[in-house]
C-alpha atoms as a PDB file:
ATOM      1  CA  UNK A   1       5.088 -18.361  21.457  1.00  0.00           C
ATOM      2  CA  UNK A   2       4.476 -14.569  21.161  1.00  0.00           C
ATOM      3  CA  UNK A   3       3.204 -14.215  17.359  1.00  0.00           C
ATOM      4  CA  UNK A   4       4.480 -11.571  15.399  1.00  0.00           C
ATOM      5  CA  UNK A   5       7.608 -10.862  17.162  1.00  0.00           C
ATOM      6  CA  UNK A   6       9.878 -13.853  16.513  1.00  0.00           C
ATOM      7  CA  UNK A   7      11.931 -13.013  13.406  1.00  0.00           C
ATOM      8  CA  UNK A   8      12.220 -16.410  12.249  1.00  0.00           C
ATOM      9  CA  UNK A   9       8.876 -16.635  11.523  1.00  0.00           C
ATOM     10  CA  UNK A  10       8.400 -14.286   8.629  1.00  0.00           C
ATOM     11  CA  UNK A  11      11.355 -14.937   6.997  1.00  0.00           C
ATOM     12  CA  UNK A  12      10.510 -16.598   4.165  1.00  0.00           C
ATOM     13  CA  UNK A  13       7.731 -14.469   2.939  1.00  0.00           C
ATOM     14  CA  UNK A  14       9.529 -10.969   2.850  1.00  0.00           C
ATOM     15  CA  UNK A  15      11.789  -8.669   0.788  1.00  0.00           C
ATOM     16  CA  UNK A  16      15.323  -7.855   1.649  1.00  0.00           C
ATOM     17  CA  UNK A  17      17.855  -6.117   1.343  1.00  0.00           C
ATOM     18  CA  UNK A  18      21.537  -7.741   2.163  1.00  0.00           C
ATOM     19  CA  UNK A  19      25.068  -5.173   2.426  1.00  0.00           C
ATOM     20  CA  UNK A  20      27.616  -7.907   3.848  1.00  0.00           C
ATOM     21  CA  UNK A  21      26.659  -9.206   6.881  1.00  0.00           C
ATOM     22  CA  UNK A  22      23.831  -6.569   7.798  1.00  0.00           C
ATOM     23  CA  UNK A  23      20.169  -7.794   6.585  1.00  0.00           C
ATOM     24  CA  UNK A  24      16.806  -5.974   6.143  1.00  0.00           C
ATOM     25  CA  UNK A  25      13.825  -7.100   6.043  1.00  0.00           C
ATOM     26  CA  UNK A  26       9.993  -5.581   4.916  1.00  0.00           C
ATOM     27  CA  UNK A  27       6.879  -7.836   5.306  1.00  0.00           C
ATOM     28  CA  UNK A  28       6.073  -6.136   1.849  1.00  0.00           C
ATOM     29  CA  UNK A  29       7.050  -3.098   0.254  1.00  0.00           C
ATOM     30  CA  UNK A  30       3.726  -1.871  -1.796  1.00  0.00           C
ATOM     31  CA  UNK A  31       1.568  -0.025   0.733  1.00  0.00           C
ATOM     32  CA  UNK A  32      -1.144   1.972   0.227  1.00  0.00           C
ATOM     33  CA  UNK A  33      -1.417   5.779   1.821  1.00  0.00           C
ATOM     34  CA  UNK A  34      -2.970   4.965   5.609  1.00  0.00           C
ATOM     35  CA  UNK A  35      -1.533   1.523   6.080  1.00  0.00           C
ATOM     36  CA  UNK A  36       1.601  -0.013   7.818  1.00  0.00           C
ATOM     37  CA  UNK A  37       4.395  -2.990   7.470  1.00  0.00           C
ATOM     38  CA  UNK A  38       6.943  -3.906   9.967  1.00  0.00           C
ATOM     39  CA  UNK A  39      10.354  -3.714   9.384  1.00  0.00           C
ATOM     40  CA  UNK A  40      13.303  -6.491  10.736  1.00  0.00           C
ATOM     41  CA  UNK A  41      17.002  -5.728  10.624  1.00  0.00           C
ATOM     42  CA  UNK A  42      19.598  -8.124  11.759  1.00  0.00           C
ATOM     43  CA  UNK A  43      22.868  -6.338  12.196  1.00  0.00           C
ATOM     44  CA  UNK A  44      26.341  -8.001  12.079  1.00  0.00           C
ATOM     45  CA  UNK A  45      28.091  -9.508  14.773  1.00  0.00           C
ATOM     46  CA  UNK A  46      30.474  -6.229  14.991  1.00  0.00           C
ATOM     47  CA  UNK A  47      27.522  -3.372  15.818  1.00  0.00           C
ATOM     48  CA  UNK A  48      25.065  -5.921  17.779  1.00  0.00           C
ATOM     49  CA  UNK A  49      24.495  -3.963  20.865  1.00  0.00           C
ATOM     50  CA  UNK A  50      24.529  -0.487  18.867  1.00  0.00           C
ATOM     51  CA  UNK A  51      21.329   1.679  18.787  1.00  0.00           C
ATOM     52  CA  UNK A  52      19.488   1.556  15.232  1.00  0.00           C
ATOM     53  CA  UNK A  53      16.792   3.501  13.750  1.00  0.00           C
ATOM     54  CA  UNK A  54      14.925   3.733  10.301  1.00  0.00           C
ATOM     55  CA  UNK A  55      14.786   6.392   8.047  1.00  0.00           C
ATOM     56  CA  UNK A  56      11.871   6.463   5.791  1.00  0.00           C
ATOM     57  CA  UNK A  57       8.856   9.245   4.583  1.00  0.00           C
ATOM     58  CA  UNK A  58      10.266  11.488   6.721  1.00  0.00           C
ATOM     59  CA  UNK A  59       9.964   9.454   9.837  1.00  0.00           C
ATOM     60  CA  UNK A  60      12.985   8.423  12.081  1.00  0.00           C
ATOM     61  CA  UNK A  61      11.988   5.642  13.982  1.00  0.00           C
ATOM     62  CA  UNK A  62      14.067   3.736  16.716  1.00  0.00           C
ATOM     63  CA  UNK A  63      14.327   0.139  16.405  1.00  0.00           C
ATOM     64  CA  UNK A  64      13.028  -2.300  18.973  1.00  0.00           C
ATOM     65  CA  UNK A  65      15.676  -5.054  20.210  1.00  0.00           C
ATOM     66  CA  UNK A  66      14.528  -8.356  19.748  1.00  0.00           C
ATOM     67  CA  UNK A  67      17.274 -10.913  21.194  1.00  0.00           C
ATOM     68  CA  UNK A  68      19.937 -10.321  18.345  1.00  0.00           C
ATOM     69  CA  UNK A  69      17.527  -8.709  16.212  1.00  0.00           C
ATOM     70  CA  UNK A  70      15.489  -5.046  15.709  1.00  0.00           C
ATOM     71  CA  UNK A  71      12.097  -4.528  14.492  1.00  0.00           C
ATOM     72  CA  UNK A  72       9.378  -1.500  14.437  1.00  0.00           C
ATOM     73  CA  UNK A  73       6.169  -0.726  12.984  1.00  0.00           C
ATOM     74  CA  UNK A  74       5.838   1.942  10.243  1.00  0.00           C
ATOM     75  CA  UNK A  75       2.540   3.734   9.936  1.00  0.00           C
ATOM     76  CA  UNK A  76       1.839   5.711   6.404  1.00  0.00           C
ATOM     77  CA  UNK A  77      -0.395   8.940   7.001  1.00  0.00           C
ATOM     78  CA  UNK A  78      -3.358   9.514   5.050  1.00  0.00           C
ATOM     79  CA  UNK A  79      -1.720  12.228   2.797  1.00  0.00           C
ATOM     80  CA  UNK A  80       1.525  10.924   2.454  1.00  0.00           C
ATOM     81  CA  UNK A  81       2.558  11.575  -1.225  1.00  0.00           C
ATOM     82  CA  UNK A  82       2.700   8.114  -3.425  1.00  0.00           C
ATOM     83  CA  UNK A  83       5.695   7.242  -4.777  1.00  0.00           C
ATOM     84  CA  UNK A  84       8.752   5.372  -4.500  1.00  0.00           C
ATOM     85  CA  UNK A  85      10.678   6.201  -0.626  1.00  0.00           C
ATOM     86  CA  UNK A  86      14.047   4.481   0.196  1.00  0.00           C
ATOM     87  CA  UNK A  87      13.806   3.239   3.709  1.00  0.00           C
ATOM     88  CA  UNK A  88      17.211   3.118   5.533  1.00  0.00           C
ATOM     89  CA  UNK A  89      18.595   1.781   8.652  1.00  0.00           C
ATOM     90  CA  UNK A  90      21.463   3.902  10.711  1.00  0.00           C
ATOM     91  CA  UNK A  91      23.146   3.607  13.419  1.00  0.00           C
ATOM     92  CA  UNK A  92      24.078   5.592  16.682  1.00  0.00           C
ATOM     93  CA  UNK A  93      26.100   7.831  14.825  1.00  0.00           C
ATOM     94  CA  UNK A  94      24.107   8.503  11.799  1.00  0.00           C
ATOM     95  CA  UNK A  95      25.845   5.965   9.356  1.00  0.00           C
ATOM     96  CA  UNK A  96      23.703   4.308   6.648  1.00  0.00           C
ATOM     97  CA  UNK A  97      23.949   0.501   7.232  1.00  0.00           C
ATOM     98  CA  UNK A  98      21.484  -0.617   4.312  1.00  0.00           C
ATOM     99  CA  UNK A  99      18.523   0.351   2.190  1.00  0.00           C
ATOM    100  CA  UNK A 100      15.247  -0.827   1.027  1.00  0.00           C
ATOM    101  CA  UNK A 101      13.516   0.611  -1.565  1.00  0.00           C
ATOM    102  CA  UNK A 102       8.689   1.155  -1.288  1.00  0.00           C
ATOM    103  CA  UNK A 103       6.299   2.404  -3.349  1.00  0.00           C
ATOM    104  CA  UNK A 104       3.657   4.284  -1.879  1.00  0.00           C
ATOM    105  CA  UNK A 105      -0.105   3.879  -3.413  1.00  0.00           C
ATOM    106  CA  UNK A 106      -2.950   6.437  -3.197  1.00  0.00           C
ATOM    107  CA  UNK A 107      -6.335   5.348  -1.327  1.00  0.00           C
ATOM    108  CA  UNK A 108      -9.581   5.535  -1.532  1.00  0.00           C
ATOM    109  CA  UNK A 109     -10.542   8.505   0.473  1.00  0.00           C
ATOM    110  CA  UNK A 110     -14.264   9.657   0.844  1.00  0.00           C
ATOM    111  CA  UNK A 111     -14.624  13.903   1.236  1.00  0.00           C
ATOM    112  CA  UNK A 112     -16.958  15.332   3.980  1.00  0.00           C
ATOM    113  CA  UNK A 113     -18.652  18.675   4.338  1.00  0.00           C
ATOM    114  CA  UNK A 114     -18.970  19.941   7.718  1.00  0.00           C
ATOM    115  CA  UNK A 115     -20.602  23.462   8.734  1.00  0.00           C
ATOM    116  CA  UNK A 116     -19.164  24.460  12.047  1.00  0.00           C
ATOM    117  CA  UNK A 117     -18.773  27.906  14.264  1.00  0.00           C
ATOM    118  CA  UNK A 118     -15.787  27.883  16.277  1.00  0.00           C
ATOM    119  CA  UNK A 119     -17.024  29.639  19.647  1.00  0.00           C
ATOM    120  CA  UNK A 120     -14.129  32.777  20.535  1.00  0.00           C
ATOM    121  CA  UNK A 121     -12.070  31.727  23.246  1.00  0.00           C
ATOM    122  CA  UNK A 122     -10.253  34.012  26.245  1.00  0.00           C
ATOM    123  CA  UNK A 123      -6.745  33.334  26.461  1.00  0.00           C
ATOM    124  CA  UNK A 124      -7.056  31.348  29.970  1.00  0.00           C
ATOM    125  CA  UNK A 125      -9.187  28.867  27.920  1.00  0.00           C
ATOM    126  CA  UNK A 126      -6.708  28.726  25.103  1.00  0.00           C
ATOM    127  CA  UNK A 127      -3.895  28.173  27.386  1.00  0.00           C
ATOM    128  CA  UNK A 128      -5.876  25.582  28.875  1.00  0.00           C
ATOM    129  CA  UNK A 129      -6.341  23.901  25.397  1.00  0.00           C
ATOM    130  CA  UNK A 130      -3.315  23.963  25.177  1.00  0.00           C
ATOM    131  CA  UNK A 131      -2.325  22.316  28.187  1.00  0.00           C
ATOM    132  CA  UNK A 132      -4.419  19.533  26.966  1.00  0.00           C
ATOM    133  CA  UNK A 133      -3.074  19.302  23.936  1.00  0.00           C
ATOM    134  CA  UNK A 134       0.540  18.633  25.378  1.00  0.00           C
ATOM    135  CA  UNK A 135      -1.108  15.928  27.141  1.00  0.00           C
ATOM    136  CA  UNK A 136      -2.403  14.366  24.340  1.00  0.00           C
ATOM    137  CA  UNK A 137       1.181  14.434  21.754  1.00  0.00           C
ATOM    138  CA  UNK A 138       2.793  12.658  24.768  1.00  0.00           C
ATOM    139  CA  UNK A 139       0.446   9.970  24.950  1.00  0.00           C
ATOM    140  CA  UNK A 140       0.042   9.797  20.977  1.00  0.00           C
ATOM    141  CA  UNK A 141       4.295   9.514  20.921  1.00  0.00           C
ATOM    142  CA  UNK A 142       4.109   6.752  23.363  1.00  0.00           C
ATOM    143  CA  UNK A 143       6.705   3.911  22.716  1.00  0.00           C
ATOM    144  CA  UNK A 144       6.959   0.748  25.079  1.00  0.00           C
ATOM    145  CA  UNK A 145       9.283  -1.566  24.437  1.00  0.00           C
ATOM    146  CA  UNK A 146       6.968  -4.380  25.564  1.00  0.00           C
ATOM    147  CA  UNK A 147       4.258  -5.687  23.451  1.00  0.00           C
ATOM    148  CA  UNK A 148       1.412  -5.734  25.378  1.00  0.00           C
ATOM    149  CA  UNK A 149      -0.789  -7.058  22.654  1.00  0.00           C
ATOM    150  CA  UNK A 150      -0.902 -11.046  21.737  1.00  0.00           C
ATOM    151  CA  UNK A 151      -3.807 -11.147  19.630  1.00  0.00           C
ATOM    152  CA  UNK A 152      -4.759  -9.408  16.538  1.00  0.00           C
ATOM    153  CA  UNK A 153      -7.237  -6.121  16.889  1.00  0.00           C
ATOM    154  CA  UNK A 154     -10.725  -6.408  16.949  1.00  0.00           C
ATOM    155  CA  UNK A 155     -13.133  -3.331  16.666  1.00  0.00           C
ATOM    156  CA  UNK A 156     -13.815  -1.377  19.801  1.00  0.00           C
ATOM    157  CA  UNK A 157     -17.319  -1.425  18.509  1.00  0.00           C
ATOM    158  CA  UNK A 158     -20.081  -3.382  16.613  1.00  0.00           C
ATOM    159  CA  UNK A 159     -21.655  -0.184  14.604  1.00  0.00           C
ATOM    160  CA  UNK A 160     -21.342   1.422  11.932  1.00  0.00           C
ATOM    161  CA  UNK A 161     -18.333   3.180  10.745  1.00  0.00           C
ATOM    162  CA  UNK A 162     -20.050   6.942  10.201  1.00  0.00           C
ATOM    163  CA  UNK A 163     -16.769   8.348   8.839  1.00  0.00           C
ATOM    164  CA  UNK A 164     -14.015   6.935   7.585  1.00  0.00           C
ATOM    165  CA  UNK A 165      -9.906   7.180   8.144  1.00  0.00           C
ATOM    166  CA  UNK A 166      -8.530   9.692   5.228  1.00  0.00           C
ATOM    167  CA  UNK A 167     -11.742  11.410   4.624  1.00  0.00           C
ATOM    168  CA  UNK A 168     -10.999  14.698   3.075  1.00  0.00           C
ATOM    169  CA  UNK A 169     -12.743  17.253   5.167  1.00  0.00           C
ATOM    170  CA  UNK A 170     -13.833  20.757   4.664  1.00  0.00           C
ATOM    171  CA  UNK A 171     -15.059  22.983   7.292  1.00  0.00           C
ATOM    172  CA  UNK A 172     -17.530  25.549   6.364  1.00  0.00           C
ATOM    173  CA  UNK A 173     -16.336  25.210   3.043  1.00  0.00           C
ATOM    174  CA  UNK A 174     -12.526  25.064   3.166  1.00  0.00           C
ATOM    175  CA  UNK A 175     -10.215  22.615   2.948  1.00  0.00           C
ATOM    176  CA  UNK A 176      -9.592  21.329   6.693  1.00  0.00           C
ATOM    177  CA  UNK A 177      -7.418  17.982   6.211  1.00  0.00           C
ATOM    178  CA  UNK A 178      -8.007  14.857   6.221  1.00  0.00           C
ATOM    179  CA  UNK A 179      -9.784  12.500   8.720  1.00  0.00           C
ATOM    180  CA  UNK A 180      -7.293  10.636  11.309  1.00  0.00           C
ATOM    181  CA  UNK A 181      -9.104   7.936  12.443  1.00  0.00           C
ATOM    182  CA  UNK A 182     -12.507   6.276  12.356  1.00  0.00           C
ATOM    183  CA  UNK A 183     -15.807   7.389  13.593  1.00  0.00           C
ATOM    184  CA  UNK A 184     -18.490   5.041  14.818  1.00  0.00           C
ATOM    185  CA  UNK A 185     -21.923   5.978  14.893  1.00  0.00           C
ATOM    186  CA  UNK A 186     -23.056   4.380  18.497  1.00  0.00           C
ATOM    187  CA  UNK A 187     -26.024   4.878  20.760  1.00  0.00           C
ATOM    188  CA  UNK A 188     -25.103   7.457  24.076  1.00  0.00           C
ATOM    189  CA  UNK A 189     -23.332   5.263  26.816  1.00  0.00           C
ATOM    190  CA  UNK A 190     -23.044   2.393  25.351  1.00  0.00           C
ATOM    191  CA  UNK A 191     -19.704   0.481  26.254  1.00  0.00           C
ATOM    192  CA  UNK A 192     -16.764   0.732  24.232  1.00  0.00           C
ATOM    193  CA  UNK A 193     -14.498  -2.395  24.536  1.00  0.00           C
ATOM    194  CA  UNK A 194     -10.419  -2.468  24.140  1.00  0.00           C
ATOM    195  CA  UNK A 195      -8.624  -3.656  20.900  1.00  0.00           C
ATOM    196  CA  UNK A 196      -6.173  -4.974  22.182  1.00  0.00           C
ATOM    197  CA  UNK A 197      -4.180  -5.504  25.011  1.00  0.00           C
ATOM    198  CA  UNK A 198      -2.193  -2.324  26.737  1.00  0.00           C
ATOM    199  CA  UNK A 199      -1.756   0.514  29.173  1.00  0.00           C
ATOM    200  CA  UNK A 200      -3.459   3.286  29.976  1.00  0.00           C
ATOM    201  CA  UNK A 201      -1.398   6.571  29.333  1.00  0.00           C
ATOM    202  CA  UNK A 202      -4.224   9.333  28.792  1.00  0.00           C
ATOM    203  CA  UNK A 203      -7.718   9.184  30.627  1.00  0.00           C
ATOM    204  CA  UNK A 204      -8.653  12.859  31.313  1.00  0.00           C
ATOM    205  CA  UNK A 205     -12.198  14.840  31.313  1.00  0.00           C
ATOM    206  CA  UNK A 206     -10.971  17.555  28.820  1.00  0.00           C
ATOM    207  CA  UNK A 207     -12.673  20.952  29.261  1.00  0.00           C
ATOM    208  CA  UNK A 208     -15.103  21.803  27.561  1.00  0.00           C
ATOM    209  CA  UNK A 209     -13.627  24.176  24.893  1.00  0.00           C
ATOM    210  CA  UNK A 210     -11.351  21.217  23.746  1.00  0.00           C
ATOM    211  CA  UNK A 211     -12.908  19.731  20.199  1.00  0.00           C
ATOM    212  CA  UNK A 212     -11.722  16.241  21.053  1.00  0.00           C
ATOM    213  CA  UNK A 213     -14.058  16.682  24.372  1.00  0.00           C
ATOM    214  CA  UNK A 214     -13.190  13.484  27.391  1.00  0.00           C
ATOM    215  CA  UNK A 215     -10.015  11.477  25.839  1.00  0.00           C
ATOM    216  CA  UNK A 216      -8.277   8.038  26.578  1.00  0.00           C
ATOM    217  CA  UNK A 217      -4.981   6.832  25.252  1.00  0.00           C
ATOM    218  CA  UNK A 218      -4.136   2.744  25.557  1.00  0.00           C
ATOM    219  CA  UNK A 219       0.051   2.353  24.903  1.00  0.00           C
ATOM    220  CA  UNK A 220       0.099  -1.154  23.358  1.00  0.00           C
ATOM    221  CA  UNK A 221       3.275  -1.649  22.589  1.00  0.00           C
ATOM    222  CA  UNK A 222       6.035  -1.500  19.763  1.00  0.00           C
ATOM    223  CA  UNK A 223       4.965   2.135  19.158  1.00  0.00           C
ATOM    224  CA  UNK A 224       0.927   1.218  18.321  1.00  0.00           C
ATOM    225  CA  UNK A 225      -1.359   3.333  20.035  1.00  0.00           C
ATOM    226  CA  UNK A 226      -5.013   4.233  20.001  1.00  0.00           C
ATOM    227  CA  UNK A 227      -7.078   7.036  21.098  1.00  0.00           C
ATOM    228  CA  UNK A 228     -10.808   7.087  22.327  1.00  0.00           C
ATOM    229  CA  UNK A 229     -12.530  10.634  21.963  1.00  0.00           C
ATOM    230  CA  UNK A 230     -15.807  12.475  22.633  1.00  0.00           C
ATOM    231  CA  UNK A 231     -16.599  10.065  25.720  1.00  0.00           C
ATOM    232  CA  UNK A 232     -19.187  10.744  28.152  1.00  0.00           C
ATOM    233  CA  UNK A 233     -17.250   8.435  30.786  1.00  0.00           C
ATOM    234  CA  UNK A 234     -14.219   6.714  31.777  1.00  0.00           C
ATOM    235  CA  UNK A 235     -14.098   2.986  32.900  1.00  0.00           C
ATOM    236  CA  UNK A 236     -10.220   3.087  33.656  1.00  0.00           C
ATOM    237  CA  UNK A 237      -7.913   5.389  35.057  1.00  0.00           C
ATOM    238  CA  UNK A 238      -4.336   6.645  34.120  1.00  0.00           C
ATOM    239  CA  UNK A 239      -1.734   3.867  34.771  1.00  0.00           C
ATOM    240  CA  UNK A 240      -4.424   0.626  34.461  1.00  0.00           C
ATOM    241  CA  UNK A 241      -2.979  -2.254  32.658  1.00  0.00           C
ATOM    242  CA  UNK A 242      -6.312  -3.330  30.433  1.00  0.00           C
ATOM    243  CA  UNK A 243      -7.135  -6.860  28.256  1.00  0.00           C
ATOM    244  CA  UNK A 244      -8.622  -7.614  24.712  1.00  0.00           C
ATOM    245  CA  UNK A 245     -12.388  -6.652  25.364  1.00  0.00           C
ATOM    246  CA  UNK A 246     -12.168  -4.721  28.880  1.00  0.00           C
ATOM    247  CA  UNK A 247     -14.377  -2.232  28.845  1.00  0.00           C
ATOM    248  CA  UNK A 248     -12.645   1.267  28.798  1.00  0.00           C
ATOM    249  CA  UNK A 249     -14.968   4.290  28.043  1.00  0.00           C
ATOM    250  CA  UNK A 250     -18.494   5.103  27.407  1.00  0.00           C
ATOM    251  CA  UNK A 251     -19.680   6.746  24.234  1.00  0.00           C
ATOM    252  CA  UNK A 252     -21.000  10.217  24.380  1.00  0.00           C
ATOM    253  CA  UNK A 253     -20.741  13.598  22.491  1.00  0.00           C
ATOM    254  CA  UNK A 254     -18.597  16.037  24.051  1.00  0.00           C
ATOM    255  CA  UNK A 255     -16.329  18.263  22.437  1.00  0.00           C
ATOM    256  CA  UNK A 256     -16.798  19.053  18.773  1.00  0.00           C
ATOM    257  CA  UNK A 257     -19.291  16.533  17.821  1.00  0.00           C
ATOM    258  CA  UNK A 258     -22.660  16.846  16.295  1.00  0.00           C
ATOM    259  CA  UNK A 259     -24.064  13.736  18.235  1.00  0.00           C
ATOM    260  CA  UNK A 260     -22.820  10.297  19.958  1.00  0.00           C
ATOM    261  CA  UNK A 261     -20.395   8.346  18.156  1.00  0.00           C
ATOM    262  CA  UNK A 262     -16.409   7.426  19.124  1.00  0.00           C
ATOM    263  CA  UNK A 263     -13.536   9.076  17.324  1.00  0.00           C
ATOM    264  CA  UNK A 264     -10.712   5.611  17.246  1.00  0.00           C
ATOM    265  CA  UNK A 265      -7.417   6.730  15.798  1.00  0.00           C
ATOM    266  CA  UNK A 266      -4.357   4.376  15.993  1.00  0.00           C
ATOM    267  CA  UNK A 267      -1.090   5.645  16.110  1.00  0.00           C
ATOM    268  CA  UNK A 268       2.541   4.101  15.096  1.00  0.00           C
ATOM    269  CA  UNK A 269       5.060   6.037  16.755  1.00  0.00           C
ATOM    270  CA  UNK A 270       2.916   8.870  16.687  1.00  0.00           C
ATOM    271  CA  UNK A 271       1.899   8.676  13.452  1.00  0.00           C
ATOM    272  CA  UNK A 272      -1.611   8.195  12.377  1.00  0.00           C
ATOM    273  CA  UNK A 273      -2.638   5.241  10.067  1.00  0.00           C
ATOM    274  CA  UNK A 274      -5.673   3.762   9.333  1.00  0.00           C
ATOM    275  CA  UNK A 275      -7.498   1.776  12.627  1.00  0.00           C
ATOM    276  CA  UNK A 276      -9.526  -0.383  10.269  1.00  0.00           C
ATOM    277  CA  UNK A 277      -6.446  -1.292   7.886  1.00  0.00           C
ATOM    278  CA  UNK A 278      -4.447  -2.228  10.978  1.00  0.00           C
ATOM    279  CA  UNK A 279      -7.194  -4.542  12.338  1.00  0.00           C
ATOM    280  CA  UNK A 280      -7.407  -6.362   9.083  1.00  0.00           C
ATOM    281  CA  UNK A 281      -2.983  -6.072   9.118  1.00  0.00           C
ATOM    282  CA  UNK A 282      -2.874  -7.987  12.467  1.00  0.00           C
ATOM    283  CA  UNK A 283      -5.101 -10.219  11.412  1.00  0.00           C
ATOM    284  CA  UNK A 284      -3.132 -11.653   8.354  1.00  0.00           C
ATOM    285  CA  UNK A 285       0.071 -11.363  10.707  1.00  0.00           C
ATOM    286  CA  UNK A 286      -1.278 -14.084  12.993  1.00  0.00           C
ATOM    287  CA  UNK A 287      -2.815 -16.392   9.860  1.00  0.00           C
ATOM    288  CA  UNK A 288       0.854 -16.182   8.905  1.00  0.00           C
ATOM    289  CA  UNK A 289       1.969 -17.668  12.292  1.00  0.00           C
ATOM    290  CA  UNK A 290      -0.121 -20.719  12.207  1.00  0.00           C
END
């Protein structure tokens, strides 16, 4: 059986939301700034093979097809306000077919001082930034319909977390945003493993003058990804399919870093959430399956 996907599984322990024959589903509806839930919707018999999407914290996500059902992941950033959202499923054509009401908590964020000179940059190396850049919102935005993943997350690494995901951060005194995924603090070339199971969309040696320095993207799935940053060196290419525990990348220091250690973000639908939060997420997803 694939876990997580099934809808009858996780029936019984969520909230819904019925409007005649069209039901929602959350697998909970308190979540904290950073985190994610997953969202099932069972349309009527009438708009079945119709294209849905959900409206929520100003996200529009597609819904994934599941047999006669839809489902998708929704990842919270690290800033979004708290509150109470409404959550609503459309269809095609824009039409609200039923609503579910969250409330958004605030974190526990950490803040960081950092003391960094950008270098100045000619315009060819900007545009090559650039360049990069586009490379790396495609990969983030990446949505297979397959889940590749069968298995909760693990770490890619067994160190210490140097920085956490939310971390307010403030370059050379200013307010810079907040951190978007995790750091590790890891010796130079030392093996970094996969999460989880996926494809590789992103493996590139970024130049020099990018701050996210050699970068890998895995797709897993249902709109999860993850990125791997500051690498010294690759161990797959663009287009690999890679398992739970494969080695991917090496650790290393380029780009903007101040010494070896792995930037891991994970992204739903392109939106960051917190890698460690959806580790622990999976985890109770497939205690809820057996």
């Amino acid at each position: 059986m694939r876990y997580l996907v099934p809808f009858f599984i996780f029936w019984g322990f969520l909230s819904s939301q019925v409007l005649a024959d069209h039901t929602l589903r959350l697998d909970r509806d308190e979540i904290k700034q950073g985190q994610a839930f997953q969202v099932f919707y069972s349309p009527d018999k009438n708009t079945l093979h119709d294209a849905f999407s959900v409206s929520v914290a100003d996200q529009e996500i597609a819904l994934f097809r599941q047999s006669d059902n839809y489902t998708c992941f929704v990842g919270l950033k690290g800033d979004q306000k708290p509150g109470g959202y409404t959550l609503r499923v459309k269809d095609s054509q824009g039409n609200e077919l039923v609503q579910q009401k969250i409330e958004v908590y605030s974190g526990s964020f950490y803040t960081q001082h950092i003391r960094y000179h950008r270098p100045q940059l000619s315009s060819e190396q900007q545009a090559k930034i650039d360049e990069e850049e586009a490379l790396v919102d495609i990969a983030r935005a990446s949505r297979s319909s397959e889940q590749f993943w069968q298995s909760p997350f693990q770490l890619p690494l067994p160190h210490r977390v140097s920085a956490a995901y939310g971390t307010r951060r403030y370059l050379n005194g200013k307010y810079n945003g907040y951190h978007s995924g995790v750091d590790f603090a890891s010796p130079m070339s030392y093996p970094i493993k996969a999460p989880a199971a996926g494809k590789v969309t992103l493996a590139r040696y970024f130049s020099k003058w990018n701050s996210n320095g050699n970068t890998l993207f895995l797709d897993h799935g249902l709109g999860v990804t993850s990125v791997y940053i500051h690498l010294s060196k690759l161990a797959v290419k663009e287009g690999d399919m890679v398992t739970q525990g494969q080695t991917i990348a090496y650790i290393g220091s380029t780009g903007r870093s101040t010494g070896p250690h792995l930037h891991w973000g994970v992204y739903l639908n392109g939106n960051n959430t917190d890698g460690l939060s959806w580790v622990s997420y999976t985890q109770s997803l497939k205690k809820r399956d057996e």
